[in-house]
C-alpha atoms as a PDB file:
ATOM      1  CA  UNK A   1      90.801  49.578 143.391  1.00  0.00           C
ATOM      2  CA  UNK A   2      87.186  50.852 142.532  1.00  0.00           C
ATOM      3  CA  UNK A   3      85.497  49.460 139.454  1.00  0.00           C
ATOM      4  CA  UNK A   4      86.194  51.769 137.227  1.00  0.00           C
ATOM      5  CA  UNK A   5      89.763  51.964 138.235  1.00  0.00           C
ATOM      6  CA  UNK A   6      90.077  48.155 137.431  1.00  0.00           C
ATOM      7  CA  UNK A   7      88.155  48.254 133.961  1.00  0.00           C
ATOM      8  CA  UNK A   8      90.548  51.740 133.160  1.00  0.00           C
ATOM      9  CA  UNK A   9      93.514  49.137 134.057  1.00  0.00           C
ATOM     10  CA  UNK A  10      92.194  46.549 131.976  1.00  0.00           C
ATOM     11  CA  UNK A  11      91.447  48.949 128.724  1.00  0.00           C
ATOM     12  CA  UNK A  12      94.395  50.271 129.009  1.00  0.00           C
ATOM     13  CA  UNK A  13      96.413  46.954 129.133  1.00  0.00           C
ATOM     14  CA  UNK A  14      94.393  46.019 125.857  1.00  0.00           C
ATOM     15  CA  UNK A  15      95.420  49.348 124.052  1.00  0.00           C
ATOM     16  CA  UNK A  16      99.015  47.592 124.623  1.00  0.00           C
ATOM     17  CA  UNK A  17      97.491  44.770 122.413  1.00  0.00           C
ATOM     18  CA  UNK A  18      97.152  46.915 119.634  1.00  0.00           C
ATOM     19  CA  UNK A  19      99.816  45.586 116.953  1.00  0.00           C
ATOM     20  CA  UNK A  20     102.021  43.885 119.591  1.00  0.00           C
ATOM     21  CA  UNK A  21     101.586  40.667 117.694  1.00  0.00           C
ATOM     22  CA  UNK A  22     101.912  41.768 114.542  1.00  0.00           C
ATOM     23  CA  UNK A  23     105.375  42.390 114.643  1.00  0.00           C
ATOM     24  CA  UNK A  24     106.471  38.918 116.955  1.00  0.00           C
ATOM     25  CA  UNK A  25     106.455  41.752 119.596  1.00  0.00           C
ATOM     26  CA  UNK A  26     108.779  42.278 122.801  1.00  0.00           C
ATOM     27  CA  UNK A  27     107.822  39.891 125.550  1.00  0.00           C
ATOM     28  CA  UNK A  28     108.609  42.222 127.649  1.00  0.00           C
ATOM     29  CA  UNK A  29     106.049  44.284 127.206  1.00  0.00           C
ATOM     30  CA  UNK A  30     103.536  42.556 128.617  1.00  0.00           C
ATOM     31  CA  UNK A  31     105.151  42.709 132.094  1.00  0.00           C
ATOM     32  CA  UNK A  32     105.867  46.669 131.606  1.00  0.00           C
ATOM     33  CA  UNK A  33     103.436  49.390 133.414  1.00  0.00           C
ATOM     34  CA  UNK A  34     101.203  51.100 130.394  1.00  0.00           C
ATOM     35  CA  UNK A  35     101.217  54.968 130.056  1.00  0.00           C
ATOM     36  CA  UNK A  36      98.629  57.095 128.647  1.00  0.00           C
ATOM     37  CA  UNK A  37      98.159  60.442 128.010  1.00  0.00           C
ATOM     38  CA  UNK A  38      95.233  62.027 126.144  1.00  0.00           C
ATOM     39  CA  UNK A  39      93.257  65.226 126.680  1.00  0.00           C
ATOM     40  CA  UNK A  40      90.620  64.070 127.603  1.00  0.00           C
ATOM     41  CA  UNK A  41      89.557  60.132 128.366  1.00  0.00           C
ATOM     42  CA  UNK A  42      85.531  58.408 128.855  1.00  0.00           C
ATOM     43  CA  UNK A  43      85.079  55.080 130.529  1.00  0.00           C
ATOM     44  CA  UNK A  44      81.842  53.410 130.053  1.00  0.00           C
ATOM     45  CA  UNK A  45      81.785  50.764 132.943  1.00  0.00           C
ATOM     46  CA  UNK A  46      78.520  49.358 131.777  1.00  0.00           C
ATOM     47  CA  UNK A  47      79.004  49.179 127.849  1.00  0.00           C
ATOM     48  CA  UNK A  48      82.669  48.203 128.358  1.00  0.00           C
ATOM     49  CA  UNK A  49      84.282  50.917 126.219  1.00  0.00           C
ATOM     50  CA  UNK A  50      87.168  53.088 126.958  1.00  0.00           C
ATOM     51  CA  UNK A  51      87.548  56.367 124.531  1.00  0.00           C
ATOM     52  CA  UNK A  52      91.168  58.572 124.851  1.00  0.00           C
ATOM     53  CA  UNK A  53      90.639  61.444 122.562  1.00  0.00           C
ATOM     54  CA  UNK A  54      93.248  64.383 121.544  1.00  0.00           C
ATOM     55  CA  UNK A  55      96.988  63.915 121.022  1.00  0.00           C
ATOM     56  CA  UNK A  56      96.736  60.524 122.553  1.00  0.00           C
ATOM     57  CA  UNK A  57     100.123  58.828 123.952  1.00  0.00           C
ATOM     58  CA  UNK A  58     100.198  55.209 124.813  1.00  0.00           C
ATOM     59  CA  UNK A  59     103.366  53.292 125.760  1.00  0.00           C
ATOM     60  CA  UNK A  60     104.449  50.081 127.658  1.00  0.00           C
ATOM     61  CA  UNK A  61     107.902  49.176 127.053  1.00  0.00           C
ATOM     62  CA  UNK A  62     109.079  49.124 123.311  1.00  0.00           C
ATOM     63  CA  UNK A  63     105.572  49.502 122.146  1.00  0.00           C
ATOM     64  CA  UNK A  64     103.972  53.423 121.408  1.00  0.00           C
ATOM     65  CA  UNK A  65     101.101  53.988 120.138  1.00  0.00           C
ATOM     66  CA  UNK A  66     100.119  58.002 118.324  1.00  0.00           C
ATOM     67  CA  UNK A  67      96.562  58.559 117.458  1.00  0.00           C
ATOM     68  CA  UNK A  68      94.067  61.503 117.449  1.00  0.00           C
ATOM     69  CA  UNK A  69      91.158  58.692 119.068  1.00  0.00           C
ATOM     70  CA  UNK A  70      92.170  55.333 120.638  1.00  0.00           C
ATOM     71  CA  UNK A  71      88.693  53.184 121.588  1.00  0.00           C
ATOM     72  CA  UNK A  72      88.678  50.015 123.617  1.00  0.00           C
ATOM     73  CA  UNK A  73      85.771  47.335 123.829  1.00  0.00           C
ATOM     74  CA  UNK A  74      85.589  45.069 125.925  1.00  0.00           C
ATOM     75  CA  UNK A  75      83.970  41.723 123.978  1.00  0.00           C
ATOM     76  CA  UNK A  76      81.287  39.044 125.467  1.00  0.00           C
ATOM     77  CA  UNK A  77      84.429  37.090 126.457  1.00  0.00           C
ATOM     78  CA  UNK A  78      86.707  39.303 127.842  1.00  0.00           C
ATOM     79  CA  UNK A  79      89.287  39.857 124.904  1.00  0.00           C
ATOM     80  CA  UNK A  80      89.179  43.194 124.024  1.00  0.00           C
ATOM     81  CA  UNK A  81      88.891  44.660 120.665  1.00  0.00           C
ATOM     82  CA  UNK A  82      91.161  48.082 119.811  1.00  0.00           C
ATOM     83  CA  UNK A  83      91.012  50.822 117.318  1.00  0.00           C
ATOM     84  CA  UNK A  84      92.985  54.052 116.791  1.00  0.00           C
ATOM     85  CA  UNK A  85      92.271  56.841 114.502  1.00  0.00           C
ATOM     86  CA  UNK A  86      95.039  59.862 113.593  1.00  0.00           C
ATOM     87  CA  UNK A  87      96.240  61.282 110.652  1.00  0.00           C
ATOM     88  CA  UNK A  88      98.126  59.165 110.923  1.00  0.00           C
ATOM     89  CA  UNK A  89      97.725  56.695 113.438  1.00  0.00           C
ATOM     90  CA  UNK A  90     100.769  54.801 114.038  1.00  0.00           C
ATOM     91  CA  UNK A  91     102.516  52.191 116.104  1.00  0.00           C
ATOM     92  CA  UNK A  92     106.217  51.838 117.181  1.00  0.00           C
ATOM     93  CA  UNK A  93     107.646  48.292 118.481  1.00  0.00           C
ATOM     94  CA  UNK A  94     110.712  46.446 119.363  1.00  0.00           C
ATOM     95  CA  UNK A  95     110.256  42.458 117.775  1.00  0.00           C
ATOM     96  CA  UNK A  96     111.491  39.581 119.744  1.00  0.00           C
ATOM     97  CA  UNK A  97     114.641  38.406 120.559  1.00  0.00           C
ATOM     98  CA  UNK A  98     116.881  40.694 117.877  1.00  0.00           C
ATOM     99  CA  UNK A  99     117.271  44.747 117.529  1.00  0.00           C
ATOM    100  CA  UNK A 100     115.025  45.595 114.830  1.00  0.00           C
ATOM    101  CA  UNK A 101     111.546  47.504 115.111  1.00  0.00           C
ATOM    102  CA  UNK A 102     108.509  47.125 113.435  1.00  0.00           C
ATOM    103  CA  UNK A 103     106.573  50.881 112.346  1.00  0.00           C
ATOM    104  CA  UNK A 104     102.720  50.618 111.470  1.00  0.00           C
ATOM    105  CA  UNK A 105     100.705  53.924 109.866  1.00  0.00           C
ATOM    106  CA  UNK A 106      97.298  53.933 108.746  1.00  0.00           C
ATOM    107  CA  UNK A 107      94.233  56.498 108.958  1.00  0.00           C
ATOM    108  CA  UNK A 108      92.479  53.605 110.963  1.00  0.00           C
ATOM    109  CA  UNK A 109      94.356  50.868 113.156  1.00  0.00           C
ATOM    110  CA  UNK A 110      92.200  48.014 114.204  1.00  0.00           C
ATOM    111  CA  UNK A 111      93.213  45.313 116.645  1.00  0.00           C
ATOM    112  CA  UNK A 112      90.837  42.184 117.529  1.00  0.00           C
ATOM    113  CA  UNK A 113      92.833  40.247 120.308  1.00  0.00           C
ATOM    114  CA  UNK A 114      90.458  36.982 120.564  1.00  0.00           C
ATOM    115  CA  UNK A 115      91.462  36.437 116.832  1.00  0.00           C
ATOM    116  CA  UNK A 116      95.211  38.062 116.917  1.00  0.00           C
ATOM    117  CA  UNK A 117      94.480  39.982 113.783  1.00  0.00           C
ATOM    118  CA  UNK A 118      95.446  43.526 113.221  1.00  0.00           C
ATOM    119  CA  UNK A 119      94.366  45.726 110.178  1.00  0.00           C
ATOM    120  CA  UNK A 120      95.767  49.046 108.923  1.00  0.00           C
ATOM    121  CA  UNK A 121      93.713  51.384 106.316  1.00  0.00           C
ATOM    122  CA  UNK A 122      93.669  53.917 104.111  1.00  0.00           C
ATOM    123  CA  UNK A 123      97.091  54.734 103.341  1.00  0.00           C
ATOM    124  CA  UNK A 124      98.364  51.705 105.031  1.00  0.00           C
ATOM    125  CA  UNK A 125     102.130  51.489 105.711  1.00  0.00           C
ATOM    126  CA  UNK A 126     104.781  48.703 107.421  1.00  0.00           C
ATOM    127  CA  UNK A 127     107.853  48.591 108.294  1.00  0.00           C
ATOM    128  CA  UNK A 128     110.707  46.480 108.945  1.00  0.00           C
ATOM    129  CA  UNK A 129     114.106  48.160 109.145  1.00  0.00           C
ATOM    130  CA  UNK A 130     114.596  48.681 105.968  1.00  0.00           C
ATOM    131  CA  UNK A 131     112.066  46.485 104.367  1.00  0.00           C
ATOM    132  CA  UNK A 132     108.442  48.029 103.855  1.00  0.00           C
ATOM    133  CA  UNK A 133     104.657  47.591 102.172  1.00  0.00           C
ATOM    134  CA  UNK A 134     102.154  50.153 101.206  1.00  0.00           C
ATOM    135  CA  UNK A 135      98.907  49.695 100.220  1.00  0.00           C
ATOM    136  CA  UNK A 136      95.089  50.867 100.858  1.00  0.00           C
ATOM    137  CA  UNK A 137      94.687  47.927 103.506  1.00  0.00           C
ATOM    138  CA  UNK A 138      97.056  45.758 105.129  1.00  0.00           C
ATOM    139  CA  UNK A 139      96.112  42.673 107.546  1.00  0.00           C
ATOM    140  CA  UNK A 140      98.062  40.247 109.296  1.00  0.00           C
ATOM    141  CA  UNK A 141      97.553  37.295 111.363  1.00  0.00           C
ATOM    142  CA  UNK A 142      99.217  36.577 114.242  1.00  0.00           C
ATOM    143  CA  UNK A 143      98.173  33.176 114.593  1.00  0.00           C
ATOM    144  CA  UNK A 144      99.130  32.339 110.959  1.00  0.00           C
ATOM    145  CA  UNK A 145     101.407  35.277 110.217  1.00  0.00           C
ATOM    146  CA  UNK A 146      99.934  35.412 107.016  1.00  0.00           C
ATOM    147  CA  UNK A 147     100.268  39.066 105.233  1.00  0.00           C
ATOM    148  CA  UNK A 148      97.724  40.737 102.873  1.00  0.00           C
ATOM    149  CA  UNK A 149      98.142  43.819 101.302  1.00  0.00           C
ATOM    150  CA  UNK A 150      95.421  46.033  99.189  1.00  0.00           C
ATOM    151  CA  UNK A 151      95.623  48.792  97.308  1.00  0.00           C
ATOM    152  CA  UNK A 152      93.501  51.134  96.016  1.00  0.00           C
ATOM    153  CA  UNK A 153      92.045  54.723  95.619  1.00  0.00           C
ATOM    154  CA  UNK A 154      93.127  55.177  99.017  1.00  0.00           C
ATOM    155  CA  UNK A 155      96.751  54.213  98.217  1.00  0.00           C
ATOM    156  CA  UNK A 156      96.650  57.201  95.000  1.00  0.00           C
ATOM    157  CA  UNK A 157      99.652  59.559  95.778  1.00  0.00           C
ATOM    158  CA  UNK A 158     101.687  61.861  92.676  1.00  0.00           C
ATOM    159  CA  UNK A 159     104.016  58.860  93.161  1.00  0.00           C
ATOM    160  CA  UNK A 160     101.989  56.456  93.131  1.00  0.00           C
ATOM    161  CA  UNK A 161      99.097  57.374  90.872  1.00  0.00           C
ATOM    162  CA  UNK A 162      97.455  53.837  90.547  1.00  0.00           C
ATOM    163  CA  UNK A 163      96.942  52.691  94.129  1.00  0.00           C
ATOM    164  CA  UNK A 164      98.883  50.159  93.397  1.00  0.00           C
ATOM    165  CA  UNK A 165     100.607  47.897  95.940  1.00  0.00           C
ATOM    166  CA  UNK A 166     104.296  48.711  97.046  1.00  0.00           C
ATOM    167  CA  UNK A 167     106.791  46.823  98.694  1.00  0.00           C
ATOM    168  CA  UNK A 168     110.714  47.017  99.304  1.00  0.00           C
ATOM    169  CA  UNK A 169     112.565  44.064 100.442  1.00  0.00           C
ATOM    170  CA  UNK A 170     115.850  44.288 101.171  1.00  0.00           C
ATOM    171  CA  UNK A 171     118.613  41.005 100.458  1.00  0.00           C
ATOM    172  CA  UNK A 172     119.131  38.855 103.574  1.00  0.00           C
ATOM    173  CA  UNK A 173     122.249  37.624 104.675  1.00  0.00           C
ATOM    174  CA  UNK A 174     122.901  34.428 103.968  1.00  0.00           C
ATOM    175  CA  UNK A 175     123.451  32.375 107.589  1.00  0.00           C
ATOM    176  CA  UNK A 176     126.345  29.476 107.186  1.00  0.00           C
ATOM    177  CA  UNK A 177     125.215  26.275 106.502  1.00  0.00           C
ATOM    178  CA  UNK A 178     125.036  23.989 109.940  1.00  0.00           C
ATOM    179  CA  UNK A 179     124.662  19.910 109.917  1.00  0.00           C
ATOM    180  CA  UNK A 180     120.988  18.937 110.451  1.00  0.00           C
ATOM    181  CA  UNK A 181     120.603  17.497 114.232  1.00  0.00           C
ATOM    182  CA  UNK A 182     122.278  13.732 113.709  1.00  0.00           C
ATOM    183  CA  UNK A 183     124.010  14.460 110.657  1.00  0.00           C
ATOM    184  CA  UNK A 184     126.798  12.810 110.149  1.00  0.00           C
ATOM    185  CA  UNK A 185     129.830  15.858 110.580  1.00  0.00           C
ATOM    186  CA  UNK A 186     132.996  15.343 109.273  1.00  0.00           C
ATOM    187  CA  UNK A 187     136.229  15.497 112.003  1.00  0.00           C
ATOM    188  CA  UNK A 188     139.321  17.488 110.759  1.00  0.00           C
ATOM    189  CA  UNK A 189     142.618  17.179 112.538  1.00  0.00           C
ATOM    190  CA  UNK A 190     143.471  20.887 114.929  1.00  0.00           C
ATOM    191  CA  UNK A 191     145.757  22.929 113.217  1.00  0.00           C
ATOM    192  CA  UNK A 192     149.067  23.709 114.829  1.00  0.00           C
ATOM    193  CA  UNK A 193     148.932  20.961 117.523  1.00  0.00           C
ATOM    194  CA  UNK A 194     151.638  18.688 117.548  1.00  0.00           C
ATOM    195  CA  UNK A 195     150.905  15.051 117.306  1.00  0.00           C
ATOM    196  CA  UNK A 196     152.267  12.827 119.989  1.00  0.00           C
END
């Protein structure tokens, strides 16, 4: 492969990036061949940025990514830094080890992969099955999986006339209680076997 080829390769593996952590993503995923489509693309071999512009089309595996601009920068130490633009920009992704998906929208999506930190704005939106947030700004950790959600002018809609923060969280199931690992666990006879 050519040097361009490579650093196209390598952009376009760290478009994948974008939000895959933010939602304990599909391991998958990783291992899965990345396809874009865009109308037109620019790779800067020199400055390390990657720019896929017009109805842009990015999936590998679970994970698709929508935007109008999707830019990728390489960073000083090789993690790469994402961003996506649309109206909206959004995100699509199976999480880990159970059938649910997690949904992303914002004007803006940023990913930083050296810090695993994603950030959605203006008009911000997540969701979980059922469960979702709404806000100006939303950022989340990966590391930490800590959640913070702004709202703001941004956020105003005729339903929503404040900016204010929304969120819908659905019940949970409650799982059966199971003994703690070396609890003691209480032995009950077999019922309907005969004893000798």
């Amino acid at each position: 492969m050519s040097k361009p080829s490579n650093r196209l390769a390598v952009a376009a593996l760290a478009c994948c990036c974008l939000l895959a952590t933010a939602a304990r993503a599909e391991l998958a995923d990783r291992d899965k061949p990345v396809n874009l489509e865009a109308d037109t693309m620019t790779v800067d071999d020199l400055k390390k940025v990657s720019v896929y512009q017009g109805n842009v089309i990015l999936t590998q595996g679970t994970l698709t990514i929508h935007a109008d601009k999707l830019v990728v920068t390489e960073n000083k130490d090789g993690s790469h830094h994402g961003s996506a633009t649309g109206n909206p920009a959004t995100f699509r992704q199976k999480r880990e080890g159970v059938e649910e998906y997690v949904e992303g929208y914002g004007q803006r999506i940023e990913y930083e992969e050296s810090k695993d930190v994603v950030e959605l704005f203006t008009q911000a939106r997540m969701k979980r099955n059922q469960d979702e947030v709404r806000g100006n700004y939303i950022s989340y950790d990966g590391k930490t999986e800590f959640f913070r959600v702004i709202g703001g002018k941004e956020a105003v809609t005729a339903n929503n006339p404040k900016g204010r923060v929304r969120a819908v969280i659905q019940p949970k199931k409650k799982a059966e209680a199971t003994p703690a690992p070396g609890a003691d666990v209480e032995l009950k006879p077999a019922v309907g076997i005969a004893n000798p």
